[in-house]
C-alpha atoms as a PDB file:
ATOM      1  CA  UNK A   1      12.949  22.560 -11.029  1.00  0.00           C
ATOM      2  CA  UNK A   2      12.311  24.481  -7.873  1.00  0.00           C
ATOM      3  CA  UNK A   3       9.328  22.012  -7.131  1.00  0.00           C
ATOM      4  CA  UNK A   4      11.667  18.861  -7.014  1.00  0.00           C
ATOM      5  CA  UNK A   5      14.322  20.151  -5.110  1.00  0.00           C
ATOM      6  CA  UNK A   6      12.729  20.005  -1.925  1.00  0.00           C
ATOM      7  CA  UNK A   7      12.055  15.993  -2.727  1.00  0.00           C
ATOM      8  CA  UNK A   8      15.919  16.084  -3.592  1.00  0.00           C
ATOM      9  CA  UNK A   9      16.911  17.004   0.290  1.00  0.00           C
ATOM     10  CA  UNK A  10      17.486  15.401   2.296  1.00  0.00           C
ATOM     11  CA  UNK A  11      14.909  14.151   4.896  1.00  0.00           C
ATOM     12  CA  UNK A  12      13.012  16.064   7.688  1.00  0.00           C
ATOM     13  CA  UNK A  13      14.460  14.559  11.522  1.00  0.00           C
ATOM     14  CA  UNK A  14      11.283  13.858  13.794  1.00  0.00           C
ATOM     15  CA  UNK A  15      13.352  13.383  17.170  1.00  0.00           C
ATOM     16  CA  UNK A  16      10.554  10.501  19.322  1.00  0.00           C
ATOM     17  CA  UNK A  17      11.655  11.196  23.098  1.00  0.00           C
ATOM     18  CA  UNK A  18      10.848   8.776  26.370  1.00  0.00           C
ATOM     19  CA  UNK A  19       7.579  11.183  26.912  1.00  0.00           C
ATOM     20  CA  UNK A  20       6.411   9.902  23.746  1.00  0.00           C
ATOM     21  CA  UNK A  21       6.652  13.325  22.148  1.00  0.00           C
ATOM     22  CA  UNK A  22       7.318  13.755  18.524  1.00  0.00           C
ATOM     23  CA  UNK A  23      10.052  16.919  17.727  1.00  0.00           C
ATOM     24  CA  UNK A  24      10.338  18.141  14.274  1.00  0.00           C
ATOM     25  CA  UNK A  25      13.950  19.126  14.289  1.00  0.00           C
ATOM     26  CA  UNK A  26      13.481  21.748  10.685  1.00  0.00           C
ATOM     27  CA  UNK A  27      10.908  23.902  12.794  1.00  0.00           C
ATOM     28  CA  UNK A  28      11.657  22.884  16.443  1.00  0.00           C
ATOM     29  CA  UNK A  29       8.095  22.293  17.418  1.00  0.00           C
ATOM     30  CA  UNK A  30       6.155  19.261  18.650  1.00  0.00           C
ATOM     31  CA  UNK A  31       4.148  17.317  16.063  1.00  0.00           C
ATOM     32  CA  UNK A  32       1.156  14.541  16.608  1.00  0.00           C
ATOM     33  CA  UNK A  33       1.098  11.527  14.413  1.00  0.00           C
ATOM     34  CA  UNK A  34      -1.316  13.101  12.621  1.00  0.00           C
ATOM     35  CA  UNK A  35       1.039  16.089  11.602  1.00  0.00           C
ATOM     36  CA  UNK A  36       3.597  12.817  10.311  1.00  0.00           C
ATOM     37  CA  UNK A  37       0.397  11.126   8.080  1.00  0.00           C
ATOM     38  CA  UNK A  38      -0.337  14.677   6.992  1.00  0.00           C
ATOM     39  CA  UNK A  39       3.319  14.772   6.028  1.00  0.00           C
ATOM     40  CA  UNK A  40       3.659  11.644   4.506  1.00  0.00           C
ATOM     41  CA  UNK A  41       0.493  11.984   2.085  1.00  0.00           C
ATOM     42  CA  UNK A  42       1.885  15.619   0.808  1.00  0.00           C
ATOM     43  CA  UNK A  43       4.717  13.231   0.110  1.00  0.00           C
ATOM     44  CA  UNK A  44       7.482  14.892   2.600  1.00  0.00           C
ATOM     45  CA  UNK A  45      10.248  12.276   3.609  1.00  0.00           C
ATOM     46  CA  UNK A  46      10.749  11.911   6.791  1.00  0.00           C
ATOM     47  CA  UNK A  47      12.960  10.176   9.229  1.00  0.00           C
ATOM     48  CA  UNK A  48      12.013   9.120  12.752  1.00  0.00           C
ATOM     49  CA  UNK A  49      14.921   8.860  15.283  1.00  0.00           C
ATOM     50  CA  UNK A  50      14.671   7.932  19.084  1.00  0.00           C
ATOM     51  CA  UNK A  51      16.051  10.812  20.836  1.00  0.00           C
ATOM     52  CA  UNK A  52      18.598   9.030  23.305  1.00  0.00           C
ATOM     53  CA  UNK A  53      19.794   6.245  21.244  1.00  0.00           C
ATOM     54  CA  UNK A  54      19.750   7.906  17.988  1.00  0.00           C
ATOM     55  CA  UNK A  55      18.566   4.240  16.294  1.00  0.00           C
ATOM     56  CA  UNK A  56      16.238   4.906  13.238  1.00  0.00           C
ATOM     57  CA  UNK A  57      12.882   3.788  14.250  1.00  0.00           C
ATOM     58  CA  UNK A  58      10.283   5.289  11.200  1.00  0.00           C
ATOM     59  CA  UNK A  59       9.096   1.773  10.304  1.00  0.00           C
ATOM     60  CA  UNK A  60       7.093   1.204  14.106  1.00  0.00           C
ATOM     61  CA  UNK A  61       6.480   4.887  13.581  1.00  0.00           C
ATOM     62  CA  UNK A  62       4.649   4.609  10.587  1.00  0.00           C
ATOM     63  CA  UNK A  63       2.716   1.576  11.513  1.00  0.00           C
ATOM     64  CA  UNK A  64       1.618   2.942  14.714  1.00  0.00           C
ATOM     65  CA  UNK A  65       0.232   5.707  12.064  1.00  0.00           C
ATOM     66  CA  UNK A  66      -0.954   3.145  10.109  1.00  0.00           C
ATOM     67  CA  UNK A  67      -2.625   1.251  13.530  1.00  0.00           C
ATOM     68  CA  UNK A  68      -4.340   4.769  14.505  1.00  0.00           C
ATOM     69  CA  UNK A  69      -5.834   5.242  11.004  1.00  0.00           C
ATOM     70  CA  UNK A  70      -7.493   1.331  11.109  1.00  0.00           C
ATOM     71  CA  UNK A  71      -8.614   2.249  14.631  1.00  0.00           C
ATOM     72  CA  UNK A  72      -9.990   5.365  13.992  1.00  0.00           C
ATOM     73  CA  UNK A  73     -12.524   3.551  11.415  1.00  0.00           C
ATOM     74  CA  UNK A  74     -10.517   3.925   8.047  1.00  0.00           C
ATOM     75  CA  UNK A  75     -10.270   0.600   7.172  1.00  0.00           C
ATOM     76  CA  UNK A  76      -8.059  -0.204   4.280  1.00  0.00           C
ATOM     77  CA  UNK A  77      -6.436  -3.497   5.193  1.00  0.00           C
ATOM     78  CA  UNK A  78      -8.582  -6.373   5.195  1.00  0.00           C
ATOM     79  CA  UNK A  79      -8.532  -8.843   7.733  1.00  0.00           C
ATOM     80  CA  UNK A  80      -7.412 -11.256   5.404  1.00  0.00           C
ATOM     81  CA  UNK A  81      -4.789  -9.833   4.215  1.00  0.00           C
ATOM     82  CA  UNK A  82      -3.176  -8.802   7.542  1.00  0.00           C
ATOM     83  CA  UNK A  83      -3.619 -12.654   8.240  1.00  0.00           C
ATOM     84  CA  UNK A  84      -1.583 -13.376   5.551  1.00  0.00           C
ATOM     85  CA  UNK A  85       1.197 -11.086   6.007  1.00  0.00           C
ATOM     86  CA  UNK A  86       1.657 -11.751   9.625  1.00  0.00           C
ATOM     87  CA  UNK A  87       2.059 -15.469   8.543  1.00  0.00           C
ATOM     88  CA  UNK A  88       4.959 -14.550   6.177  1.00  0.00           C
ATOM     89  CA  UNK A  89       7.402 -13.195   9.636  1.00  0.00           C
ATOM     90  CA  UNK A  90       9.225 -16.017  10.274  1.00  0.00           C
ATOM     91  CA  UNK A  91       8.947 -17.708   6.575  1.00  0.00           C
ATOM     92  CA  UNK A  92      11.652 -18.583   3.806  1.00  0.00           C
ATOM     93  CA  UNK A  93       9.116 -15.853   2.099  1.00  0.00           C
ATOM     94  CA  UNK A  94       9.806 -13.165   4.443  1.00  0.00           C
ATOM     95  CA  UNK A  95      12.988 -11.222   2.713  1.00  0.00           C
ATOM     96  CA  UNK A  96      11.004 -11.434  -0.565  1.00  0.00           C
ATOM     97  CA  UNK A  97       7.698  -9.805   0.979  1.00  0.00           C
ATOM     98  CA  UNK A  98       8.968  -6.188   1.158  1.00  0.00           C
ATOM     99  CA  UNK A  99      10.119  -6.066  -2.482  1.00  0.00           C
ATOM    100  CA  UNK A 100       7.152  -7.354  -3.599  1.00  0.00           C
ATOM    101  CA  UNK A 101       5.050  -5.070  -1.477  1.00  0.00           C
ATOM    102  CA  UNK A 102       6.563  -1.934  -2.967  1.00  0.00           C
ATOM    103  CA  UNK A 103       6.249  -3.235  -6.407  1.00  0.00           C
ATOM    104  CA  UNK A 104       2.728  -3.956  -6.044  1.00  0.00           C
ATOM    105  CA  UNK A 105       2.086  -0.728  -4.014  1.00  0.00           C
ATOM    106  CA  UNK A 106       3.925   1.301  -7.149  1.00  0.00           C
ATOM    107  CA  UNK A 107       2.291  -0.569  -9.613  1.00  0.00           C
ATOM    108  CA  UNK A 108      -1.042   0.077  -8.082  1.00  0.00           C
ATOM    109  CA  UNK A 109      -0.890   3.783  -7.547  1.00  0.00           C
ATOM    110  CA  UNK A 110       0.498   4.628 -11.083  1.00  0.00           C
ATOM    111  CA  UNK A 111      -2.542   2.671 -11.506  1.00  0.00           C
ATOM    112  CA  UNK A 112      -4.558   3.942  -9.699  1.00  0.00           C
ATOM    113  CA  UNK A 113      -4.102   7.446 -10.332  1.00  0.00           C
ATOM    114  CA  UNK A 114      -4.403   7.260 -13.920  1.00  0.00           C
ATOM    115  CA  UNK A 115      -7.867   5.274 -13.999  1.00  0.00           C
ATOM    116  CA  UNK A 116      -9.318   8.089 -11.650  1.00  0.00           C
ATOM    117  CA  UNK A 117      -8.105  10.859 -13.698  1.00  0.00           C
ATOM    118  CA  UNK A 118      -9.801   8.910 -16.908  1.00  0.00           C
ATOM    119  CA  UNK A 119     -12.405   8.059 -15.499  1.00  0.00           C
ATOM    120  CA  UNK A 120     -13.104  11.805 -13.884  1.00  0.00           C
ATOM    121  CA  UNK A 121     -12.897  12.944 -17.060  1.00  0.00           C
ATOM    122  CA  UNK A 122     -15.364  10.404 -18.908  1.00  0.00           C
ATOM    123  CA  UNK A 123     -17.819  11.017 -16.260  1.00  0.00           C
ATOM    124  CA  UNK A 124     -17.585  14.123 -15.164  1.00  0.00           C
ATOM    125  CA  UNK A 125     -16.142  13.292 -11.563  1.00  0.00           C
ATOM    126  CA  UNK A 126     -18.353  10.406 -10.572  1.00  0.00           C
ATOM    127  CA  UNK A 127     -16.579   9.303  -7.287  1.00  0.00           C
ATOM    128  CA  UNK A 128     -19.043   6.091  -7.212  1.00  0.00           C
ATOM    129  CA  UNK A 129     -17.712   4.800 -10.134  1.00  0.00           C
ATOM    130  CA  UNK A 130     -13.938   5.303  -9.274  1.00  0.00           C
ATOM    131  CA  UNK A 131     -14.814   3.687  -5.447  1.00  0.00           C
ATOM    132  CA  UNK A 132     -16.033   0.960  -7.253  1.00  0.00           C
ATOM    133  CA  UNK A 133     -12.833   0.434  -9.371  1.00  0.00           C
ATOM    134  CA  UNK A 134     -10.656   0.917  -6.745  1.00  0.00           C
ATOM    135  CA  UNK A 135     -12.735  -1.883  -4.547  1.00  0.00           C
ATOM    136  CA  UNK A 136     -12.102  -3.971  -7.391  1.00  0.00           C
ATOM    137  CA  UNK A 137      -8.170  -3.037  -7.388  1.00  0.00           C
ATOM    138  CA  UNK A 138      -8.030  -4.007  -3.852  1.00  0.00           C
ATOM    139  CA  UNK A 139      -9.631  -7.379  -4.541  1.00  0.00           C
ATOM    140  CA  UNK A 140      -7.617  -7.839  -7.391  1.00  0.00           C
ATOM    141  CA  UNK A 141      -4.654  -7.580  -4.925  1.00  0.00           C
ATOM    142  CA  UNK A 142      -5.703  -9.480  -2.825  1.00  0.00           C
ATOM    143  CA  UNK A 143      -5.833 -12.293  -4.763  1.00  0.00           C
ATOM    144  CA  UNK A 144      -2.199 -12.045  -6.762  1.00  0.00           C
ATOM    145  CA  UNK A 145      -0.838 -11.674  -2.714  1.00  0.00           C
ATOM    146  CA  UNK A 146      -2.747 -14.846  -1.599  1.00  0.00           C
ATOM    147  CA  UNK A 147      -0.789 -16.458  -4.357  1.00  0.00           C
ATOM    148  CA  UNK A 148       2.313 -16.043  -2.740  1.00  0.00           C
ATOM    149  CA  UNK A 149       0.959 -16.907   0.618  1.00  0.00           C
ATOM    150  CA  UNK A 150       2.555 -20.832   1.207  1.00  0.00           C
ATOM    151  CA  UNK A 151      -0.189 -21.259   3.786  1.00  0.00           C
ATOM    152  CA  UNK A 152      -3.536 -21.653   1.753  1.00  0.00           C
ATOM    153  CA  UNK A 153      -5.462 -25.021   2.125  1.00  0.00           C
ATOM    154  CA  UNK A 154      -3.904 -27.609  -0.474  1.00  0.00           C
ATOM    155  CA  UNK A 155      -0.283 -26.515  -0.387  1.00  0.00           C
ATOM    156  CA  UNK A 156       2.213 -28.507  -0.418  1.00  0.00           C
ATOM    157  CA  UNK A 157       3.505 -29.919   2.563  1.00  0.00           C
ATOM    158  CA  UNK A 158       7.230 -30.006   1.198  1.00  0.00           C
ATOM    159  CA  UNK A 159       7.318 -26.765  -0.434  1.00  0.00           C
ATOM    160  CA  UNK A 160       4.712 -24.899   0.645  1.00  0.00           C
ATOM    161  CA  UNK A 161       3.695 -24.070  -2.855  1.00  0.00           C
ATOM    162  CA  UNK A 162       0.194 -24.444  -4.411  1.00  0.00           C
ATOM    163  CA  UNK A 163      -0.443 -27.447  -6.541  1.00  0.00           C
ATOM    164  CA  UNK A 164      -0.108 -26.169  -9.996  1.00  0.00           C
ATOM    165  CA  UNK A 165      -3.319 -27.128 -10.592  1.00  0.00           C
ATOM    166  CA  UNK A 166      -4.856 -24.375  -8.184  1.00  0.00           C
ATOM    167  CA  UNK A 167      -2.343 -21.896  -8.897  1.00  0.00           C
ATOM    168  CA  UNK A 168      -3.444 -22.210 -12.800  1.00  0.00           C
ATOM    169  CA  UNK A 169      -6.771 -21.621 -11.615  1.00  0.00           C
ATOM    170  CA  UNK A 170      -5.926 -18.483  -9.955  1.00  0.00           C
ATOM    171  CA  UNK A 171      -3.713 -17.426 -12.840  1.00  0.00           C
ATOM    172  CA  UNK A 172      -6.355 -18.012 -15.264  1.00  0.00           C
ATOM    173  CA  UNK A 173      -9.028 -16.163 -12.928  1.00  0.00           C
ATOM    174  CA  UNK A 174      -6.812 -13.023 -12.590  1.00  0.00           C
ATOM    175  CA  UNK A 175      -6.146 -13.289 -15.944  1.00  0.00           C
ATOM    176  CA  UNK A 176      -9.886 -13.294 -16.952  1.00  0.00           C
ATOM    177  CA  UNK A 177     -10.447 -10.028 -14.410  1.00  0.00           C
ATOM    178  CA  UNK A 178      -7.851  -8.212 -16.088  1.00  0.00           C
ATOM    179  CA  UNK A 179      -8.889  -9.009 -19.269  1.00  0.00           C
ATOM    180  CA  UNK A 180     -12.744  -7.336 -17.836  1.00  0.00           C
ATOM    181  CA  UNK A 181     -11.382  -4.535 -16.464  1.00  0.00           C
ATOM    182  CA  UNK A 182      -9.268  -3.563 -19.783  1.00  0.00           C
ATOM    183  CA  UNK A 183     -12.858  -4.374 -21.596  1.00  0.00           C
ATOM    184  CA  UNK A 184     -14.544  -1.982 -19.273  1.00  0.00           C
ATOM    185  CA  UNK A 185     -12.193   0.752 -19.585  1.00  0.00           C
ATOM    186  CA  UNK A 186     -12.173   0.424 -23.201  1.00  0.00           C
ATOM    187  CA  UNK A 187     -15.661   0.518 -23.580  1.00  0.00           C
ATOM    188  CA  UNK A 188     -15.726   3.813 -21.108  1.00  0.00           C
ATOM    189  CA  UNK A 189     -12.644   5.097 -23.541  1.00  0.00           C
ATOM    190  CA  UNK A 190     -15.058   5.089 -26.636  1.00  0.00           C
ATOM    191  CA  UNK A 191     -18.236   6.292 -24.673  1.00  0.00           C
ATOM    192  CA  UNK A 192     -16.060   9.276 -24.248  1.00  0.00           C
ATOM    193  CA  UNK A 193     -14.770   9.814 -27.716  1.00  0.00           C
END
């Protein structure tokens, strides 16, 4: 129980001032935005607060971490999809893109997380194999996002929605990759038995 309770409190205050400096409030030193993505994958919660106004602003925060970690050569969003998202601002779509985003995010690393571990196991720690899957995860993505997106060529001009003829097509193609990767971690599932 002691491990959860520090998830259970509330979160840490980074205090942003005009200077640009970051102030961690719980140890009152100055952190980078390194020390905040450092904090964020050990899974502390944090809140980001300018330091005059008081106004909440963790969201710029953590996409200017997000924009440092892109620059800095770890590339994890691809060009397409950035296109896409940047044409949902603005769109009847937009209030339904953040709830979808965390579902798909949670969905993927429960995912995620428990491929790895089996396949870690069945292969003794392989990391090729388990870069491979999650290249495939990404793709896989990809493509149930670009479903959503009302701008693909062929939509329609009323609703913005695919022809159902396309969208069946991409339904049956995800459908068929799912159905490959379940047949591929099956197969791995009785090479290890």
């Amino acid at each position: 129980m002691s491990e959860e309770s520090p998830k259970a409190e509330a979160p840490v205050i980074i205090k942003k001032y005009a200077n640009r400096r970051l102030y961690k409030t719980q140890t009152s030193s100055y952190v980078t935005l390194d020390h905040l993505a450092l904090m964020v994958k050990e899974g502390t919660e944090f809140e980001v607060r300018d330091a005059r106004t008081g106004e909440d602003i963790t969201r710029s925060v953590l996409t200017q971490i997000i924009f440092e970690e892109e620059a800095n050569g770890q590339s994890l969003l691809p060009i397409k999809f950035l296109r896409q998202l940047i044409r949902f601002y603005g769109d009847s779509l937009q209030s339904f893109v953040p709830g979808y985003l965390d579902m798909s995010m949670d969905g993927f690393t429960k995912n995620q997380e428990a491929m790895r571990t089996r396949l870690a196991e069945a292969l003794g720690g392989s990391t090729q194999v388990i870069e491979n899957m999650t290249r495939q995860n990404m793709a896989m993505f990809e493509r149930a996002f670009s479903m959503f997106s009302p701008f693909k060529g062929g939509t329609d001009t009323v609703t913005g929605a695919p022809p159902v003829d396309e969208a069946a097509r991409e339904n049956a193609a995800l459908r068929m990759e799912v159905e490959r990767l379940r047949r591929e971690l099956a197969a791995k599932e009785v090479k290890k038995v």
